[in-house]
C-alpha atoms as a PDB file:
ATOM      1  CA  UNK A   1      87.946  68.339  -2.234  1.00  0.00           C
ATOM      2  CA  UNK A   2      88.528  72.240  -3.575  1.00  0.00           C
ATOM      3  CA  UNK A   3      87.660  74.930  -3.435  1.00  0.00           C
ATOM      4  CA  UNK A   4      85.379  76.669  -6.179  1.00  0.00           C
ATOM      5  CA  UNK A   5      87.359  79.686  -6.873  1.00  0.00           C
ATOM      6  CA  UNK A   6      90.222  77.567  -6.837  1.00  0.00           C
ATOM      7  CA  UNK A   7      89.077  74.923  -9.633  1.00  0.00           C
ATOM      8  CA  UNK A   8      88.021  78.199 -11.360  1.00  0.00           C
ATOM      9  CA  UNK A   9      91.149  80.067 -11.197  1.00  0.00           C
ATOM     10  CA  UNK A  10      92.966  76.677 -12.679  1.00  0.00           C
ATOM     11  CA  UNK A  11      90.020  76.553 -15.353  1.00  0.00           C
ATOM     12  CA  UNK A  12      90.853  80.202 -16.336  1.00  0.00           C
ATOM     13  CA  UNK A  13      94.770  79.788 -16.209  1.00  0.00           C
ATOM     14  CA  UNK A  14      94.913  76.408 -18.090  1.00  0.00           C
ATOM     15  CA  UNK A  15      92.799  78.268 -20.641  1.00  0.00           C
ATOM     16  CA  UNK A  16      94.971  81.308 -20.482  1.00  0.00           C
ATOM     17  CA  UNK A  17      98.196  78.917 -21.307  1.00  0.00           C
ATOM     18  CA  UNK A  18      96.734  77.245 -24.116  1.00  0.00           C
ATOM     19  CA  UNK A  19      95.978  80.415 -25.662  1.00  0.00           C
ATOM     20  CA  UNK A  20      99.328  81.617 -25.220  1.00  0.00           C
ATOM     21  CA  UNK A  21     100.587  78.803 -26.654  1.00  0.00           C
ATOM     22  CA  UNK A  22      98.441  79.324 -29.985  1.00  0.00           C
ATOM     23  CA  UNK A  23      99.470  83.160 -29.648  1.00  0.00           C
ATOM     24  CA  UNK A  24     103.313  82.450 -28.877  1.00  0.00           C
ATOM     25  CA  UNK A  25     102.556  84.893 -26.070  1.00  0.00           C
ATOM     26  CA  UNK A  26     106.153  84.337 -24.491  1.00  0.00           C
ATOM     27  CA  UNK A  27     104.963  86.620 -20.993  1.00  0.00           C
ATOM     28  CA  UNK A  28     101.883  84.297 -20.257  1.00  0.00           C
ATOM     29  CA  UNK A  29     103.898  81.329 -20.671  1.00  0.00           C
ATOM     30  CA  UNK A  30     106.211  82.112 -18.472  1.00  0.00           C
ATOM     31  CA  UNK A  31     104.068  83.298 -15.864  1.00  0.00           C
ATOM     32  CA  UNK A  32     102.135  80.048 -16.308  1.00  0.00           C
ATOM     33  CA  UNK A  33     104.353  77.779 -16.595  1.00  0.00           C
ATOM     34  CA  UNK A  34     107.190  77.273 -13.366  1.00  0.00           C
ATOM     35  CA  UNK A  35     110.525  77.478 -13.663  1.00  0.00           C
ATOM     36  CA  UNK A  36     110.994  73.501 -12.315  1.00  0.00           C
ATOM     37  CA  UNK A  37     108.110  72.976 -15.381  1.00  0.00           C
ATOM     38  CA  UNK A  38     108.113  68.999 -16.979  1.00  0.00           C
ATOM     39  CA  UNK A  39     105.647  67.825 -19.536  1.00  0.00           C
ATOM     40  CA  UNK A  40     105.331  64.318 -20.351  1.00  0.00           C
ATOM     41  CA  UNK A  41     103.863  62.410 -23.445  1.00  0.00           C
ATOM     42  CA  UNK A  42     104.537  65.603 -25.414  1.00  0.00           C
ATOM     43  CA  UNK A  43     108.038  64.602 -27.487  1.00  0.00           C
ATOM     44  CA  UNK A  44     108.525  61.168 -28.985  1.00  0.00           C
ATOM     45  CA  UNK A  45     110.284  58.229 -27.447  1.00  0.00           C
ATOM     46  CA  UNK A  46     109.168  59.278 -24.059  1.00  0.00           C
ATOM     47  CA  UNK A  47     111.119  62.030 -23.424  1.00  0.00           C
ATOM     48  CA  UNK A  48     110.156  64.813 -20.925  1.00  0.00           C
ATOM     49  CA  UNK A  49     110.326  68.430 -22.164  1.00  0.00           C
ATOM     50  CA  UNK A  50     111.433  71.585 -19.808  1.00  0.00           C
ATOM     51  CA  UNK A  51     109.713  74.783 -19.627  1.00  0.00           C
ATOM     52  CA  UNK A  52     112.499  76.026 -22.025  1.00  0.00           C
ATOM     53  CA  UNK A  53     111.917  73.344 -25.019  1.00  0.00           C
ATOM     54  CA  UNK A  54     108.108  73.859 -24.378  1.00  0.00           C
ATOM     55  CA  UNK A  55     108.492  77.688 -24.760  1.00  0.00           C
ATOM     56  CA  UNK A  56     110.631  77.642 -27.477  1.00  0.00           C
ATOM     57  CA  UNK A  57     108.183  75.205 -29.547  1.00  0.00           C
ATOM     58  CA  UNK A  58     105.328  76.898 -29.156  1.00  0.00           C
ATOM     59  CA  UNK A  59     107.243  80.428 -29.943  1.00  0.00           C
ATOM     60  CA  UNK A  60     108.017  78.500 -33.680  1.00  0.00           C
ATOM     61  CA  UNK A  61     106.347  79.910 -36.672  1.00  0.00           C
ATOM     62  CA  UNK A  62     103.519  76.899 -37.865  1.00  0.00           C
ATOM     63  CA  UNK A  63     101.049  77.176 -40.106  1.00  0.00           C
ATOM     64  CA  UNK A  64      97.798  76.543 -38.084  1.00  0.00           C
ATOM     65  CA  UNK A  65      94.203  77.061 -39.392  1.00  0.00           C
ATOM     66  CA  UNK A  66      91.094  76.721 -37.931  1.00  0.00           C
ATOM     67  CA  UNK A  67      92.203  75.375 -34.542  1.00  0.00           C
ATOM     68  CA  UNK A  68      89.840  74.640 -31.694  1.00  0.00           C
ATOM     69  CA  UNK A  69      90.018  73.421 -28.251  1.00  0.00           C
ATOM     70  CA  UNK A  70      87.175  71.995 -25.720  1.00  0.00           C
ATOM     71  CA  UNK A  71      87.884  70.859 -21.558  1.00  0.00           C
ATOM     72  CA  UNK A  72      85.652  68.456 -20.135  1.00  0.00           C
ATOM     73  CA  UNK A  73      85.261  66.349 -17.006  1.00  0.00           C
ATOM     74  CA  UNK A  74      87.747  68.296 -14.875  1.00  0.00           C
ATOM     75  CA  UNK A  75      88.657  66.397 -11.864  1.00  0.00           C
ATOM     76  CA  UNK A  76      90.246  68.241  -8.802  1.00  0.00           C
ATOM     77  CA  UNK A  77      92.372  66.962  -5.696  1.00  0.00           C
ATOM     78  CA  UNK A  78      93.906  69.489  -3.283  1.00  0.00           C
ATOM     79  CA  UNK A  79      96.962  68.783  -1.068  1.00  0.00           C
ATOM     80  CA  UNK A  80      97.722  72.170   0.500  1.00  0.00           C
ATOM     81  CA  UNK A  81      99.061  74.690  -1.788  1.00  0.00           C
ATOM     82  CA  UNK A  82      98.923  71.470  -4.739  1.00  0.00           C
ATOM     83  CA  UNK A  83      96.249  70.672  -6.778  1.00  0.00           C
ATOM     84  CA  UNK A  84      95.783  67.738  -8.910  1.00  0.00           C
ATOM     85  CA  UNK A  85      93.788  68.322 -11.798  1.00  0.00           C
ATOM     86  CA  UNK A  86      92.447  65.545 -14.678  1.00  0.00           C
ATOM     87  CA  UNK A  87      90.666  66.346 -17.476  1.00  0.00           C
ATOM     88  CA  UNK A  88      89.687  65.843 -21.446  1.00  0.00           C
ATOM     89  CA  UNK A  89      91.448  67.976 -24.069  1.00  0.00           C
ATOM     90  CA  UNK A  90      89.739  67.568 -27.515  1.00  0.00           C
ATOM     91  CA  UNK A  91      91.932  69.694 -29.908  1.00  0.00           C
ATOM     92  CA  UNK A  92      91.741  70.201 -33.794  1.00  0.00           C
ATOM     93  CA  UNK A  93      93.730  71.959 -36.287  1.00  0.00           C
ATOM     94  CA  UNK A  94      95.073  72.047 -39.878  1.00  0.00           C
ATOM     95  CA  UNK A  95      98.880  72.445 -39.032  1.00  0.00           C
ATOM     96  CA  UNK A  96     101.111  72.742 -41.919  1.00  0.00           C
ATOM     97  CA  UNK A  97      98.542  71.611 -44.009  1.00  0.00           C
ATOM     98  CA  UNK A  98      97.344  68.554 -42.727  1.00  0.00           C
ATOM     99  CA  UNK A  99      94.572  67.733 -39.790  1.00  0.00           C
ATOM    100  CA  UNK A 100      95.766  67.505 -36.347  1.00  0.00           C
ATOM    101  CA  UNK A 101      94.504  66.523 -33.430  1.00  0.00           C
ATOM    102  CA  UNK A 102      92.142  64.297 -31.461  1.00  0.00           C
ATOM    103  CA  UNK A 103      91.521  63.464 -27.871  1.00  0.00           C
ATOM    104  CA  UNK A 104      93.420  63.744 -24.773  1.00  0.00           C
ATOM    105  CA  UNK A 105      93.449  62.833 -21.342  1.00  0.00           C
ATOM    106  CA  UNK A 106      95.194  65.883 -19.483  1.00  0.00           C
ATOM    107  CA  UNK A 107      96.961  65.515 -16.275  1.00  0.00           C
ATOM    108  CA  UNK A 108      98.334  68.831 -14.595  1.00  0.00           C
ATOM    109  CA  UNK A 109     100.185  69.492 -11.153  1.00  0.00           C
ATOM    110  CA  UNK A 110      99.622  73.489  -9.903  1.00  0.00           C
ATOM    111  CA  UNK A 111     101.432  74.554  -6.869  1.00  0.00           C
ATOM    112  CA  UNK A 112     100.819  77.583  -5.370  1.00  0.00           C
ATOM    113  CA  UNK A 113     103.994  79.896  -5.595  1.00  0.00           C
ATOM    114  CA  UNK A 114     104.360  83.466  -4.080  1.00  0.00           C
ATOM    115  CA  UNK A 115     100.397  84.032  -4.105  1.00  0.00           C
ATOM    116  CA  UNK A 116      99.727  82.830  -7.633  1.00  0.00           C
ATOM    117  CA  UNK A 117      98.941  79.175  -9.338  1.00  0.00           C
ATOM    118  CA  UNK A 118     101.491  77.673 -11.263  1.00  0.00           C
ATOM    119  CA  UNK A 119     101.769  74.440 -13.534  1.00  0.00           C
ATOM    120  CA  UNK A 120     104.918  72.042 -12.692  1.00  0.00           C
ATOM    121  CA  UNK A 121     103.790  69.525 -14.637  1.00  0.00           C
ATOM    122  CA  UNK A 122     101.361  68.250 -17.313  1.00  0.00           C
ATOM    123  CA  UNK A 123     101.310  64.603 -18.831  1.00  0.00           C
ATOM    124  CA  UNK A 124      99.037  63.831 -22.065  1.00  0.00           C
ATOM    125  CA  UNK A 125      97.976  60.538 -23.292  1.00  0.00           C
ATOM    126  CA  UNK A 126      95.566  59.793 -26.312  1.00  0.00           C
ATOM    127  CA  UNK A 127      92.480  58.556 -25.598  1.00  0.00           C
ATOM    128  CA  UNK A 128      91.412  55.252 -26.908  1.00  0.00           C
ATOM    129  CA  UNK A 129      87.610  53.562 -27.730  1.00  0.00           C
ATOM    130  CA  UNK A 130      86.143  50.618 -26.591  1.00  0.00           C
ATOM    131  CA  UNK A 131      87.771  49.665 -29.248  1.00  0.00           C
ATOM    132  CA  UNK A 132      91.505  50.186 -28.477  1.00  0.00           C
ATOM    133  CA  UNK A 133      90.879  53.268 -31.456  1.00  0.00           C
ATOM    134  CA  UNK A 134      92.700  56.455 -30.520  1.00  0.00           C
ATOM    135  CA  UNK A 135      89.821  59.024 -30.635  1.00  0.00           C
ATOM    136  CA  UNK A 136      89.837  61.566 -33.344  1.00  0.00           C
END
């Protein structure tokens, strides 16, 4: 169980990050993002990417139009100054000229550092249909 404010602080900083990420706001990320940062399920062949390769991706020029992003059914376990969060990430976008996106299952690790929330690690997967169809 968590706290309100917490889950709502977590709500407003994962928001914060993804709009950083759209602005290649390099401040936010790193604020956001800790220095021990992983993110899985992001670069092919299963590779993990550091808070450095994230940064500098998102800080490349791309051609994005008409991008959107929705959360839904945010899940939240605390451990002390750790919080497990799970949620949906539907994202859409015309990058470089062709549509992007779809439907994502989120998983994100915050610690609590020096007073303030941090991410140390995210994981994304696609989200499949009864089917075994990745959602879109």
């Amino acid at each position: 169980m968590t706290d309100p404010a917490i889950e709502q602080e977590i709500i407003k900083l994962t928001h914060e990050w993804k709009e950083a990420g759209r602005q290649r706001n390099r401040p936010t990320l790193e604020r956001i993002l800790a220095d021990d940062f992983l993110i899985a399920g992001w670069l092919p062949e299963g590779k993990l990417g550091d808070r450095l390769t994230y940064i500098e991706d998102c800080m490349r020029p791309v051609e994005v139009e008409g991008a959107s992003y929705r959360f839904g059914r945010w899940k939240f376990r605390r451990y002390g100054d750790t919080v497990i969060v799970n949620c949906i990430l539907e994202i859409h976008a015309i990058v470089g000229g062709e549509a992007w996106g779809g439907v994502f299952l989120m998983t994100y690790v915050w610690v609590k550092r020096d007073g303030n929330w941090q991410v140390v690690s995210c994981h994304t997967s696609t989200v499949e249909d009864a089917e075994g169809k990745v959602e879109r």
